[in-house]
Protein backbone atom coordinates (compact mmCIF):
# COMPACT_ATOMS: atom_id res chain seq x y z
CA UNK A 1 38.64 61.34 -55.82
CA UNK A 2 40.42 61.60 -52.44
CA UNK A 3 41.40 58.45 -50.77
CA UNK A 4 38.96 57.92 -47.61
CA UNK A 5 41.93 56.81 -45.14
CA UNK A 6 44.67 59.85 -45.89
CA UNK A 7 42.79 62.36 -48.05
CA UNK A 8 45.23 61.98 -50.88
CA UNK A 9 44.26 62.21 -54.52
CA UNK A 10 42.96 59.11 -56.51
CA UNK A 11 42.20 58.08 -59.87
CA UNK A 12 38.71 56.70 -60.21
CA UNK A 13 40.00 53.38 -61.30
CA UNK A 14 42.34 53.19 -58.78
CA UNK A 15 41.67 50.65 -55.87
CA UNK A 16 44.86 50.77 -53.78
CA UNK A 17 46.04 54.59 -52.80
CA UNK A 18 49.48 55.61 -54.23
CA UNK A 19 50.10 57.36 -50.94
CA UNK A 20 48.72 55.24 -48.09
CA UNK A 21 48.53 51.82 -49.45
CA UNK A 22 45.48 51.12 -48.27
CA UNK A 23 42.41 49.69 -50.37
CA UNK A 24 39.80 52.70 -50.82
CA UNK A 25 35.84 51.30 -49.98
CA UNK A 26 33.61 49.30 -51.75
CA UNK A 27 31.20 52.14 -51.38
CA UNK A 28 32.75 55.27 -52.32
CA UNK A 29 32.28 58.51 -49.88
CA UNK A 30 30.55 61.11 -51.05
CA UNK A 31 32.14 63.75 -52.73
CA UNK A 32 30.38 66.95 -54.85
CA UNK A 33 31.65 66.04 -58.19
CA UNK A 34 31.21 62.72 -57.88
CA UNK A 35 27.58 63.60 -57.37
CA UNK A 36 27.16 65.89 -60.56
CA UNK A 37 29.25 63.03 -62.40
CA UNK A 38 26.78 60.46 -61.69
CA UNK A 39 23.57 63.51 -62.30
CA UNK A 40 25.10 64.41 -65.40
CA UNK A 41 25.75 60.47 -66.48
CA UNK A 42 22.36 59.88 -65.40
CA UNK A 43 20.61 62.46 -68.45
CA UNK A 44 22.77 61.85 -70.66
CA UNK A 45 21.50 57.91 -70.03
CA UNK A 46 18.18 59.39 -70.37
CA UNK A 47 19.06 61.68 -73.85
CA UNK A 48 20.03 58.39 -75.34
CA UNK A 49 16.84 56.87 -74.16
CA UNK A 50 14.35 59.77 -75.06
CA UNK A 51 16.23 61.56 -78.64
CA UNK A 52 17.66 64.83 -78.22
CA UNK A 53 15.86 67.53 -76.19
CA UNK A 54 16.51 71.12 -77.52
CA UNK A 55 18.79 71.50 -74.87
CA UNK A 56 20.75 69.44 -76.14
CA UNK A 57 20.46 70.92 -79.71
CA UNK A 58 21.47 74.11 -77.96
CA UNK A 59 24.32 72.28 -76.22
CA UNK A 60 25.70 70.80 -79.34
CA UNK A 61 25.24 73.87 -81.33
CA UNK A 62 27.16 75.82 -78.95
CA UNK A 63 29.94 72.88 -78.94
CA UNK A 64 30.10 74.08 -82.64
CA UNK A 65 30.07 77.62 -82.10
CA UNK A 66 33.31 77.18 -79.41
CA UNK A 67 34.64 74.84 -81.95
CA UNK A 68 34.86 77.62 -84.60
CA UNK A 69 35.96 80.51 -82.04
CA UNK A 70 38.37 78.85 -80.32
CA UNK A 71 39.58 75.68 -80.74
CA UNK A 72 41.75 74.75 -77.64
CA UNK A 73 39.11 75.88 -75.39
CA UNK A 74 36.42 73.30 -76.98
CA UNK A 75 39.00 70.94 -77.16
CA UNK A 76 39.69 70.99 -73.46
CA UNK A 77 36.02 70.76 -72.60
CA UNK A 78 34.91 67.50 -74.35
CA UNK A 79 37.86 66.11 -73.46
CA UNK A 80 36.91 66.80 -69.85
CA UNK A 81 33.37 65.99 -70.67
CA UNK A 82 34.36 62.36 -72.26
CA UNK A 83 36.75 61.79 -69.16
CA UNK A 84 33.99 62.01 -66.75
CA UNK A 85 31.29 60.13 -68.59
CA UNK A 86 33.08 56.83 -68.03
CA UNK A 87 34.03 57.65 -64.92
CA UNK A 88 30.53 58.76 -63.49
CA UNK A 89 29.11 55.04 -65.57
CA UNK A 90 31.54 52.93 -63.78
CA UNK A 91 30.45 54.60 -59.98
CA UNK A 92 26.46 54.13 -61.02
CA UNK A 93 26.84 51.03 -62.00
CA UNK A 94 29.26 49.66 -59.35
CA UNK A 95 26.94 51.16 -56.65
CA UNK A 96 23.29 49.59 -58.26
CA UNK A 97 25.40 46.13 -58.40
CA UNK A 98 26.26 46.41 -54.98
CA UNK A 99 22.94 47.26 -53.94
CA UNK A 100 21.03 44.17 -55.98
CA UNK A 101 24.30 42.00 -54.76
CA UNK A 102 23.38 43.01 -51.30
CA UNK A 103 19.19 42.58 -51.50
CA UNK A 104 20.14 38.91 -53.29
CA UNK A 105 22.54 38.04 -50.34
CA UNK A 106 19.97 38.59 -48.00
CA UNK A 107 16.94 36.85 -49.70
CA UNK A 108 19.18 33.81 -49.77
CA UNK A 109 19.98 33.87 -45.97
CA UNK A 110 16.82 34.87 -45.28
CA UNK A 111 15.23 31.59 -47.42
CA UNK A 112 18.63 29.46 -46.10
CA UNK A 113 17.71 30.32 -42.71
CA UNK A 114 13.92 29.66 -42.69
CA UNK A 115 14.54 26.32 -44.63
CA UNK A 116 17.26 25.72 -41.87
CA UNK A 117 14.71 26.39 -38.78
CA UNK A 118 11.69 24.81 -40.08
CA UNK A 119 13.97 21.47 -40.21
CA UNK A 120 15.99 21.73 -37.13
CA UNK A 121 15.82 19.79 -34.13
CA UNK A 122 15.64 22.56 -31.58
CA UNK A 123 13.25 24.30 -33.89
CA UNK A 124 10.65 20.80 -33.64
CA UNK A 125 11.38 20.50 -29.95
CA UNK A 126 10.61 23.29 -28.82
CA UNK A 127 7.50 23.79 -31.01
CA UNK A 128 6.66 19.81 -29.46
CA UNK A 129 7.31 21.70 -26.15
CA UNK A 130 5.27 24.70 -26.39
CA UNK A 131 2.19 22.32 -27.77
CA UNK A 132 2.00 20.08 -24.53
CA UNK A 133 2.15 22.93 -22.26
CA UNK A 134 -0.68 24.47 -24.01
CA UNK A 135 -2.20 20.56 -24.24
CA UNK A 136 -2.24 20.71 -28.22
CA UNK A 137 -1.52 17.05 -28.05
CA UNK A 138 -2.03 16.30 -31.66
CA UNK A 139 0.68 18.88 -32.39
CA UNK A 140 2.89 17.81 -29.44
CA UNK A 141 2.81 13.96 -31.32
CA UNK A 142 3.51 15.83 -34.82
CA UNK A 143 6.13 17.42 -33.48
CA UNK A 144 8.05 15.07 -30.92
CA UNK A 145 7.85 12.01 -33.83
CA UNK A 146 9.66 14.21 -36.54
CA UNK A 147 12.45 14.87 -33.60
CA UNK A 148 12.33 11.16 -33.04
CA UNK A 149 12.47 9.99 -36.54
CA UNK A 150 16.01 11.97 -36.20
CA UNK A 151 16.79 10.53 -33.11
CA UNK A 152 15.03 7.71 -32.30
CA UNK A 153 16.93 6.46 -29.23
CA UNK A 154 16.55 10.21 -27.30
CA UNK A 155 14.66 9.07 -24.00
CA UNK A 156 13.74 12.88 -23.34
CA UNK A 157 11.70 12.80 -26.29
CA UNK A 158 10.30 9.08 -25.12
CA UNK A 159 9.37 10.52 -22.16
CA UNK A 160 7.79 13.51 -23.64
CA UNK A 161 5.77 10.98 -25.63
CA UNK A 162 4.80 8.71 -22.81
CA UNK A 163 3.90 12.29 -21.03
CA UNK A 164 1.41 12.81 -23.97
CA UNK A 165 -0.31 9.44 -24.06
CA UNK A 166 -0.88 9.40 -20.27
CA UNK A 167 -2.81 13.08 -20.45
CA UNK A 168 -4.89 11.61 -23.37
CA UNK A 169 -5.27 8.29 -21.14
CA UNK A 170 -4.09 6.16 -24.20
CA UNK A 171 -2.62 3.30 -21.99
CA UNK A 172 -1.66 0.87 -24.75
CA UNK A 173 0.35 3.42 -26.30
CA UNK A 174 1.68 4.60 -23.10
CA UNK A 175 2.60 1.42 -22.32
CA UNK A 176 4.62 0.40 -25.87
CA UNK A 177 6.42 3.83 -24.88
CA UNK A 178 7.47 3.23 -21.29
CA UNK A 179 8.85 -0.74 -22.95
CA UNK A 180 10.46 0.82 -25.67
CA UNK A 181 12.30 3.72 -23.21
CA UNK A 182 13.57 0.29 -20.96
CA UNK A 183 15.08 -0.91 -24.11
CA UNK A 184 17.60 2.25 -23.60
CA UNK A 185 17.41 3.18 -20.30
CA UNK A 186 16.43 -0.11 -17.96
CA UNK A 187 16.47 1.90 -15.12
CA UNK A 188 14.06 4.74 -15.64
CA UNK A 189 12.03 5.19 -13.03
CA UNK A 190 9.31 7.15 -14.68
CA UNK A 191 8.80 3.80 -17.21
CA UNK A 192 9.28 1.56 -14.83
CA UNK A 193 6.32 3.34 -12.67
CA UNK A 194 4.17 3.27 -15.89
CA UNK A 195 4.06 -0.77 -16.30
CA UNK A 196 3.83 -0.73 -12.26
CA UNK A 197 0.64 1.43 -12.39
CA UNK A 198 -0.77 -0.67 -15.07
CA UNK A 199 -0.58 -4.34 -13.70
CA UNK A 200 -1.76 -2.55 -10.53
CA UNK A 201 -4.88 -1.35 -12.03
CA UNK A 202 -5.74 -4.73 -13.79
CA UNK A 203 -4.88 -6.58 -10.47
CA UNK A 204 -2.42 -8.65 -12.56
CA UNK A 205 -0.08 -9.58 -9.63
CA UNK A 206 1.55 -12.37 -10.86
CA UNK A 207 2.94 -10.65 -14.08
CA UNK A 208 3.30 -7.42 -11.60
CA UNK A 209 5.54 -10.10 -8.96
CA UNK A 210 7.34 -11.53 -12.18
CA UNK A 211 8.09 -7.97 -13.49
CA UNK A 212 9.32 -6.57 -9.75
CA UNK A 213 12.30 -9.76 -9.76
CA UNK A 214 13.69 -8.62 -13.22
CA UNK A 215 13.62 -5.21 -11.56
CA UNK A 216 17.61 -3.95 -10.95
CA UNK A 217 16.26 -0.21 -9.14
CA UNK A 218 16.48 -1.33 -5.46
CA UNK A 219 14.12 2.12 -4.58
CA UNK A 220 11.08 0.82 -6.89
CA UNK A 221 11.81 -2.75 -5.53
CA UNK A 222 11.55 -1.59 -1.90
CA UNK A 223 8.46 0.76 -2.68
CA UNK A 224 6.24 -2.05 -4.13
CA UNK A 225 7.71 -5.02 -2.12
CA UNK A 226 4.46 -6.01 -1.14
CA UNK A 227 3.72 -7.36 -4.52
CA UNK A 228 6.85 -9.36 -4.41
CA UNK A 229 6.88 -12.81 -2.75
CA UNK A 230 10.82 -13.53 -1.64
CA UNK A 231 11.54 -17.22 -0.67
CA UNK A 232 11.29 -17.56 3.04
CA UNK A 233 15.16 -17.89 4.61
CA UNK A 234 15.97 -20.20 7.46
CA UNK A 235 17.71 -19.49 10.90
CA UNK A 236 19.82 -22.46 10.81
CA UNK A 237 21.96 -23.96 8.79
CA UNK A 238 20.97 -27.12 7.38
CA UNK A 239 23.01 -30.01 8.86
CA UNK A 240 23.79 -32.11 11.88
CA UNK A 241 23.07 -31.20 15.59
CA UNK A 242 23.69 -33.14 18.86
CA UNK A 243 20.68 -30.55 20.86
CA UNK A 244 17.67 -29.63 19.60
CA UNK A 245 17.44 -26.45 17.50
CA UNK A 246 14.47 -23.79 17.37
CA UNK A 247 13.97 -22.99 13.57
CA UNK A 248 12.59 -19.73 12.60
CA UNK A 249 11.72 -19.04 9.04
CA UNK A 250 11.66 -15.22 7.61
CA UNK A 251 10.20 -13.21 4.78
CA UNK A 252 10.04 -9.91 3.74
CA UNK A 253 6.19 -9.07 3.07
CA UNK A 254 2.62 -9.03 5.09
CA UNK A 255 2.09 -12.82 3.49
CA UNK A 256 2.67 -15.83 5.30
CA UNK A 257 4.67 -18.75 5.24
CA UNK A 258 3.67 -22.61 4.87
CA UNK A 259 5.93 -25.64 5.93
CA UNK A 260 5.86 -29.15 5.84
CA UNK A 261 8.52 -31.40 7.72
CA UNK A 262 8.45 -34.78 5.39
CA UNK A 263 9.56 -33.25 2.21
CA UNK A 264 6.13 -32.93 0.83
CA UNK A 265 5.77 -29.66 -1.38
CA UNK A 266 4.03 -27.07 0.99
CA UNK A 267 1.01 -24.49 -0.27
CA UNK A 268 -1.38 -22.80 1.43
CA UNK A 269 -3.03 -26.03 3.04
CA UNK A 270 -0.18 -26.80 4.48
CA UNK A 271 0.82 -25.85 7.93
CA UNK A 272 1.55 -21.79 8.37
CA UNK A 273 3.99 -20.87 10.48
CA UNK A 274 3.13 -18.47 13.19
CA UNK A 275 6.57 -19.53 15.83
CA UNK A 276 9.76 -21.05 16.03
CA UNK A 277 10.07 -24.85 14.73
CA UNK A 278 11.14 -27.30 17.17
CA UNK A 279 13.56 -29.84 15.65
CA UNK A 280 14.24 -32.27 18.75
CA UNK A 281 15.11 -35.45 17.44
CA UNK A 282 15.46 -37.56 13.89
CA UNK A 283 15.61 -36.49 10.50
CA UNK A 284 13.59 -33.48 9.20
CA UNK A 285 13.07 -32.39 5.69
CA UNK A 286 11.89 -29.17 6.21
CA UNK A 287 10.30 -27.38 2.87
CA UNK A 288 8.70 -23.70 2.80
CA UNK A 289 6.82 -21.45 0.85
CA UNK A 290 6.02 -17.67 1.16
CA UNK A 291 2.66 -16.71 -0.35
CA UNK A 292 2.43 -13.02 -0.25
CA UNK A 293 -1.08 -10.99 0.30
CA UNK A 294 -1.77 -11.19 -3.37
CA UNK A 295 -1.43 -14.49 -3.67
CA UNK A 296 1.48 -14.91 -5.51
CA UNK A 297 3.75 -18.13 -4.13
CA UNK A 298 7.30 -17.39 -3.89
CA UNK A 299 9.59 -20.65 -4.81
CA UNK A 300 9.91 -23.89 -2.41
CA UNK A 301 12.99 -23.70 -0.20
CA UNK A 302 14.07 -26.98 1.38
CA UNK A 303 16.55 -27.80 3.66
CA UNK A 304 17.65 -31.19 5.77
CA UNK A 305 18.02 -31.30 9.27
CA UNK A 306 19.77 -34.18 11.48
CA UNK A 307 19.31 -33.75 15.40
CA UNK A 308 20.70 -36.62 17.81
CA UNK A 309 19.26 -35.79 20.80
CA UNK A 310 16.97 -38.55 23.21
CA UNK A 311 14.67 -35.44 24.14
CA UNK A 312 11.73 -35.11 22.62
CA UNK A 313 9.17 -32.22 23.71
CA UNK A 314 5.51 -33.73 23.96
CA UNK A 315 2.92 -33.59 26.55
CA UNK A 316 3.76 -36.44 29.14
CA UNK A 317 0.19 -37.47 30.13
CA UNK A 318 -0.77 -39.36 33.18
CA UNK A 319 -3.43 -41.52 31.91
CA UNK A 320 -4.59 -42.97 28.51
CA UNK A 321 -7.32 -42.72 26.46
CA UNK A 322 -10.37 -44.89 27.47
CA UNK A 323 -13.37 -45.51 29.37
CA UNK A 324 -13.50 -45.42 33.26
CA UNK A 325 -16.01 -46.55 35.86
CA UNK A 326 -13.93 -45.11 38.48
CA UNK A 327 -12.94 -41.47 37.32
CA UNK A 328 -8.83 -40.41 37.68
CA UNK A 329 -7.17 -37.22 38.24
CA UNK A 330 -5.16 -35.94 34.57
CA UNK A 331 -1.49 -34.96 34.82
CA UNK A 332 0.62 -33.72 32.51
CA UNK A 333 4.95 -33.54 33.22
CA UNK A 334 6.38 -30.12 32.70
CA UNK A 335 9.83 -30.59 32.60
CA UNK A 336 10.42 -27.16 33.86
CA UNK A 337 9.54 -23.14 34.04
CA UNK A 338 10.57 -23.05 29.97
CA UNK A 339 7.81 -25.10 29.14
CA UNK A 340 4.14 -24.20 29.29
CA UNK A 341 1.06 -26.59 28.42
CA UNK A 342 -1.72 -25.09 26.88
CA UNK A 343 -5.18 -27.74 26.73
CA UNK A 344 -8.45 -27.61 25.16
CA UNK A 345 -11.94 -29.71 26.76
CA UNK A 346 -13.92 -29.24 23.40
CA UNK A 347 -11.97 -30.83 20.95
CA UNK A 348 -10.76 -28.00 19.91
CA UNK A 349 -7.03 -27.14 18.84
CA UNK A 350 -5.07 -25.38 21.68
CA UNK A 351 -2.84 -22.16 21.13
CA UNK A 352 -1.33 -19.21 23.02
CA UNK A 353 -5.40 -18.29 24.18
CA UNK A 354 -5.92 -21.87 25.26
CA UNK A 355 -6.21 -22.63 28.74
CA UNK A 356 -2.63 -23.22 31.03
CA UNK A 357 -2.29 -26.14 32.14
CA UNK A 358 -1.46 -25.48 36.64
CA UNK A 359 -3.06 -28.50 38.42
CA UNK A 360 -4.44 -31.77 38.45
CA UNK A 361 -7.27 -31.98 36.16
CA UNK A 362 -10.59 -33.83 37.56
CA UNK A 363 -11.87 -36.56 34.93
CA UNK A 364 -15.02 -34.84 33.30
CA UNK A 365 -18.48 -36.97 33.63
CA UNK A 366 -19.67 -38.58 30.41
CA UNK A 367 -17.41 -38.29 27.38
CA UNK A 368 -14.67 -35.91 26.50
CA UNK A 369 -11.68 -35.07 24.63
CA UNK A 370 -8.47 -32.91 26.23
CA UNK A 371 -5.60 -31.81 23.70
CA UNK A 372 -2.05 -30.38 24.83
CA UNK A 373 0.49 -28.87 23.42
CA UNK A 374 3.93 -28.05 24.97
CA UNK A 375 5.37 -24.71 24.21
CA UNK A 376 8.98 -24.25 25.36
CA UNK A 377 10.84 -20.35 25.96
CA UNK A 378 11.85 -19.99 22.64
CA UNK A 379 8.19 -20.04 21.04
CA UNK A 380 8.58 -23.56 19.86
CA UNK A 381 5.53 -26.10 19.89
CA UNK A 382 5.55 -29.67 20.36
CA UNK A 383 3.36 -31.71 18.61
CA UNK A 384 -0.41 -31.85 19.80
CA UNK A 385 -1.42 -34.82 22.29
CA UNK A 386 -5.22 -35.95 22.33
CA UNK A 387 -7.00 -37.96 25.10
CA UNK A 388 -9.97 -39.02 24.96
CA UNK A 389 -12.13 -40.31 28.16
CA UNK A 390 -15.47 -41.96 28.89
CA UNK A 391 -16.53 -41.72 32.46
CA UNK A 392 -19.26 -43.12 34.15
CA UNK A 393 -19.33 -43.83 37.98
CA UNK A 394 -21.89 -46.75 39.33
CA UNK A 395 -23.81 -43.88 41.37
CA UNK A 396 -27.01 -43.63 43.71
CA UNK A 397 -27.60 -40.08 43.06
CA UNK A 398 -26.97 -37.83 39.81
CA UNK A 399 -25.89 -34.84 39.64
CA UNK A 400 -28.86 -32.81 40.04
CA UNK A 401 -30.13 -34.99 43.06
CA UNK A 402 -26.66 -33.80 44.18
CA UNK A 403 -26.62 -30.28 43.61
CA UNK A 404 -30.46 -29.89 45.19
CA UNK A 405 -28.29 -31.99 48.93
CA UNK A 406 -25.67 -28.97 49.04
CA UNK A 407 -28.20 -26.17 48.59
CA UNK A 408 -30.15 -27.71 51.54
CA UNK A 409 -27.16 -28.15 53.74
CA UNK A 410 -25.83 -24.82 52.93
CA UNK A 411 -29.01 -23.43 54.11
CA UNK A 412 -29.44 -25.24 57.10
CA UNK A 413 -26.02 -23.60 57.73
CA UNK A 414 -26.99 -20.39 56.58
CA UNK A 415 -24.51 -20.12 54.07
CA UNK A 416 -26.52 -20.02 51.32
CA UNK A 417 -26.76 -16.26 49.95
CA UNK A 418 -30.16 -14.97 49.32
CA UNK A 419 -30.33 -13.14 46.05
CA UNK A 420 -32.95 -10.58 47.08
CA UNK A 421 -30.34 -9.11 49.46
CA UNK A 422 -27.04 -9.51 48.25
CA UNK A 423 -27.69 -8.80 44.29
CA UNK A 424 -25.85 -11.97 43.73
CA UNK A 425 -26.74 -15.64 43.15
CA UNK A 426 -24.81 -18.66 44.39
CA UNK A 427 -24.52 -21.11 41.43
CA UNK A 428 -23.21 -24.60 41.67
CA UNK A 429 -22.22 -27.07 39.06
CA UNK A 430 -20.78 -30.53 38.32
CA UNK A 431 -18.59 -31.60 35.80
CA UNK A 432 -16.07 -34.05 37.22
CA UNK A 433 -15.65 -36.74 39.73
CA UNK A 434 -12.41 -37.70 41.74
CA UNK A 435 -11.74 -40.78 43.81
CA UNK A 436 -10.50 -40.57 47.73
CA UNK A 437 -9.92 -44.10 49.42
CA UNK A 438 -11.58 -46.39 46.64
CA UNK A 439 -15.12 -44.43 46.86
CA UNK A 440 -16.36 -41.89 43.82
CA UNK A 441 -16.85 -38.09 44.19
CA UNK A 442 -18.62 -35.66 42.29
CA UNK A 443 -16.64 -32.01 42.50
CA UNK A 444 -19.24 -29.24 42.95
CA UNK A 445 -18.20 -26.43 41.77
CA UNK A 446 -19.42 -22.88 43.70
CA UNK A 447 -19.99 -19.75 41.19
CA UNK A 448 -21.05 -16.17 42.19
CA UNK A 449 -23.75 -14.97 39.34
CA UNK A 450 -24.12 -11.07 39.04
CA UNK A 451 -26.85 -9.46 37.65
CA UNK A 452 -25.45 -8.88 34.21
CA UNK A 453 -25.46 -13.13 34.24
CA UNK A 454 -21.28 -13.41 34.66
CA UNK A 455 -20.03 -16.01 36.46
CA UNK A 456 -16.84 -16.44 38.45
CA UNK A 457 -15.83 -19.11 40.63
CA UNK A 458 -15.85 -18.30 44.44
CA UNK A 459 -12.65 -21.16 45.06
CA UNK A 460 -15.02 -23.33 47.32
CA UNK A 461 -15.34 -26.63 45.84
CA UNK A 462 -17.24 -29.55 47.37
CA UNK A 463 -17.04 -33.74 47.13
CA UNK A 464 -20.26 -35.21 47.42
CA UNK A 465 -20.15 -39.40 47.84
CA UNK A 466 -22.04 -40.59 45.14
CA UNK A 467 -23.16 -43.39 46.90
CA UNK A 468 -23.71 -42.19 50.39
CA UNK A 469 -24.51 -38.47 50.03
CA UNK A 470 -21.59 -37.42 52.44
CA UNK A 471 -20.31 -34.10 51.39
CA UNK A 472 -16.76 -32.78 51.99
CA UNK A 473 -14.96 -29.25 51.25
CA UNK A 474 -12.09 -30.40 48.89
CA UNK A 475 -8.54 -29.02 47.71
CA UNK A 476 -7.05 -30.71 44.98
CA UNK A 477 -2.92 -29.95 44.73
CA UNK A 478 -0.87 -29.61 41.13
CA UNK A 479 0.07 -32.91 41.21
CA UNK A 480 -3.56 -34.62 41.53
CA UNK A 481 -3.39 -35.20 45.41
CA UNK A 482 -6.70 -34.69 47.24
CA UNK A 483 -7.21 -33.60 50.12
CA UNK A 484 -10.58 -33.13 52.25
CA UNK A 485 -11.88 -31.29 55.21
CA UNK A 486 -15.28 -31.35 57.29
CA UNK A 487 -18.46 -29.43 55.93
C-alpha cells in the first residue's frame, strides 16, 4: 500500500507513514491489488459459506501437485496467499463499518434534528406566523400558546394573540390579553387602544374617564381627552385683594364648568360659567366643577377669595319697585365706557343678546318687570337687578281713543301716508307714559310696516295729554329729560 500524502510504501496495518509522518485515510485510495485482495477475500468468504466448488478441488489439488514438484515454490505461494487473506478481511471489514458507522450517524442527526425543530421556539413561531397570515386561527392559538407556555412574559407573542382574538371578534378574550400585556408593558399602545375601543363601544365613560387618569402615555391621553374631565383651574390665586379681581376658570374639554360662590358643592344645576367672575367686594368661597360632554364630573376645586374694595358693580337704578299713578322716566348709572347694561321688559333673564341699555326708559302702561345686568370690559357680570312697576295714569282717553286723535291730525296735515301709493303703512303704538310739568303723557310711537309685515321705527315719537288731548312731537335725552316741540 502506498501512503496517499508521499507515495511511499506501507504496511497494511500501518496507520502513520514511516516516511512522511503523516496519518494515511480512514478510507483507503484505491489501489489494483487492493481490489483483487478484497475480490479474492470476498469468494473465499463465499467457499466457506457454500462447501467447496470444484474449482476449488482443482485449486487444492494443484496446491498438492506444486507441493510434490517443488517445494519452495508452493511454499512461497500460500505464504503469499495467507498474507493477503488477513489483509484483504481487515480493508472489507473496516470499509462496511465505516459505511454502517456513517448511515447510523446520520439517522441520529437526522431524528436529533427533527426532534430538535418540532420543539423549538423559532420552529412554533414561525409556524404561529405563517397560520395567521393564512387566517388558520385555530392553528395560530395552537401554536403561539406552546411558544408562550415557554415564555410567558414575551409581549410579541401577546400581541400576536390579542391580533388573533380581535380577527375572530372574541372581545372578552381580547380584552384578558390586552390586561395581561399592561401587566409587562404599561405603556403599549396597541393594549391600551384595545380597552379604549371597548369602553367606547359600551358607552362606559365613567370607567373609560377612570381608566384615561391611570393612563402614563401622554399621546393616548391627548387623543381621547374628550373622555377625560380635568378639574377646572383658576386665574387667580386664592387670597387677599385691595381691587376687585376678574376670575376666569379653565378646562381642557368641550364640557362645561359649574360654580357656586358660598361654598355649596356645585353640579350641573348650579350656575355654568360662560365669562369672567367678578369678585368686587367681601368674602367669596368660590367652588367648581368640570362636567365633560359625557357626563362624567371631574373633582370639586375650591378656593377663598378676600377683596376690600367699597365698589361694588350692580345696576344703579333710578326708581324702585312699585305702583305709580303718575308714570317716571327709568335710569340706570353707568359708571363709565367699561361698563355696559344689558335689560329685559318680559321678565326674562338678560345676556350679551339682551337689549343695551342708551337712554331714559319711559315707564310702560299697566304692569311690568325690567331686569339689568352690568357687564364691565373684562367680560365680568354683576349680579342681576329686577324692578318691577305698576302704572296706571287717572286718564280721559285710552290709548286707542288716542291713537284714532293722531291719525286724524296727521291727516288733516297730510302727513299721514296712504298705503295704496307708497307700499308702506304708518303704524302707531303706545306703551309708555312720561310726565312734563305735573300733567301725564302717553308716548306714541310711529312704525313704518312693509309688505312682508316688518316693522321699524321711523324716530318720530308723539306726547298726547291724557287729559286734554293736546299732542306734542317729543325727544326724550339719556338721562330722562324731556323735551317737546309744536305738532
Amino acid at each position: 500500500m502506498k501512503c496517499p500524502h508521499c507515495g511511499g510504501e506501507m504496511l497494511p496495518e500501518q496507520v502513520f507513514c514511516e516516511h512522511c509522518g503523516k496519518e494515511r485515510l480512514l478510507v483507503p485510495v484505491y489501489e489494483p491489488e487492493i481490489e483483487e485482495s478484497v475480490a479474492e477475500s470476498m469468494h473465499n468468504i463465499m467457499d466457506d459459506l457454500g462447501g467447496n466448488t470444484p474449482n476449488q478441488n482443482h485449486t487444492k489439488e494443484n496446491t498438492s501437485s506444486n507441493n510434490v514438484n517443488g517445494v519452495n515454490r508452493t511454499s512461497t505461494d500460500v505464504s503469499g496467499n495467507a498474507s493477503k487473506e488477513p489483509h484483504a478481511m481487515k480493508q472489507l471489514n473496516f470499509f462496511v463499518f465505516s459505511v454502517l458507522s456513517l448511515v447510523i450517524l446520520v439517522v441520529v442527526f437526522s431524528i436529533a434534528f427533527y426532534i430538535y425543530t418540532e420543539n423549538s421556539y423559532d420552529y412554533h413561531y414561525q409556524k404561529a406566523i405563517s397560520a395567521f397570515e393564512t387566517h388558520q386561527m385555530e392553528e395560530a392559538v395552537y401554536q403561539t400558546d406552546y411558544c408562550l407556555s415557554e415564555e410567558p412574559d414575551n409581549v410579541e407573542l401577546l400581541l400576536l394573540k390579542l391580533h388573533i382574538y380581535l380577527q375572530q371578534s372574541m372581545k372578552e378574550e381580547a380584552l384578558e390579553t390586552a390586561y395581561l400585556i399592561l401587566t409587562y408593558d404599561s405603556e403599549n399602545e396597541e393594549a391600551l387602544e384595545c380597552i379604549i375601543t371597548e369602553y367606547i363601544e359600551n358607552e362606559d365613560y365613567l370607567k373609560l374617564s377612570k381608566f384615561l387618569e391611570k393612563c402614563s402615555v401622554a399621546k393616548i391621553r391627548q387623543k381621547y381627552s374628550q373622555y377625560l374631565a380635568s378639574f377646572p383651574e383658576y386665574s387667580e390665586a386664592e387670597g387677599e385683594y385691595d381691587t376687585a379681581i376678574s376670575l376666569k376658570l379653565f378646562s381642557a374639554g368641550n364640557g362645561d364648568i359649574y360654580y357656586t360662590l358660598d361654598g355649596t358643592t356645585p353640579s350641573k344645576y348650579s350656575t355654568r360659567y360662560t365669562s369672567p367672575i367678578k369678585l368686587i367686594s367681601g368674602g367669596y368661597l368660590v367652588s367648581s366643577v368640570y362636567i365633560n360632554e359625557y357626563g362624567i364630573s371631574s373633582e370639586v376645586v375650591i378656593k377663598k377669595y378676600f377683596i376690600q374694595s367699597d365698589f361694588e358693580m350692580v345696576p344703579d337704578v333710578s326708581v324702585e319697585s312699585g305702583s305709580y299713578q303718575i308714570p317716571q322716566m327709568i335710569c340706570v348709572d353707568v359708571p363709565d365706557d367699561e361698563y355696559i347694561v344689558y335689560y329685559t321688559t318680559d321678565g326674562s333673564t338678560p345676556n350679551l343678546d339682551s337689549n343695551i341699555y342708551t337712554d331714559a326708559l319711559p315707564m310702560p302702561l299697566g304692569n311690568s318687570i325690567f331686569k339689568f345686568l352690568m357687564i364691565d370690559s373684562e367680560g365680568n357680570e354683576s349680579d342681576i337687578v329686577t324692578c318691577q312697576y305698576s302704572c296706571i295714569p287717572e286718564t280721559n282717553y285710552d290709548t286707542e281713543q288716542a291713537i284714532f286723535i293722531l291719525k286724524q291730525n296727521l291727516a288733516a296735515q297730510g302727513k299721514l301716508f296712504d298705503p295704496g301709493f307708497s307700499g308702506e303703512q304708518k303704524i302707531y303704538a303706545i306703551d309708555s307714559a312720561i310726565t312734563k310739568d305735573g300733567l301725564v303723557y302717553y308716548l306714541i310711537y310711529e312704525y313704518s310696516q312693509s309688505d312682508n309685515g316688518s316693522m321699524i321705527k321711523t324716530g318720530d315719537i308723539f306726547a298726547f295729554q291724557v287729559l286734554d288731548a293736546t299732542i306734542f312731537r317729543v325727544s326724550v335725552s339719556s338721562d330722562g329729560f324731556v323735551s317737546f316741540s309744536e305738532f
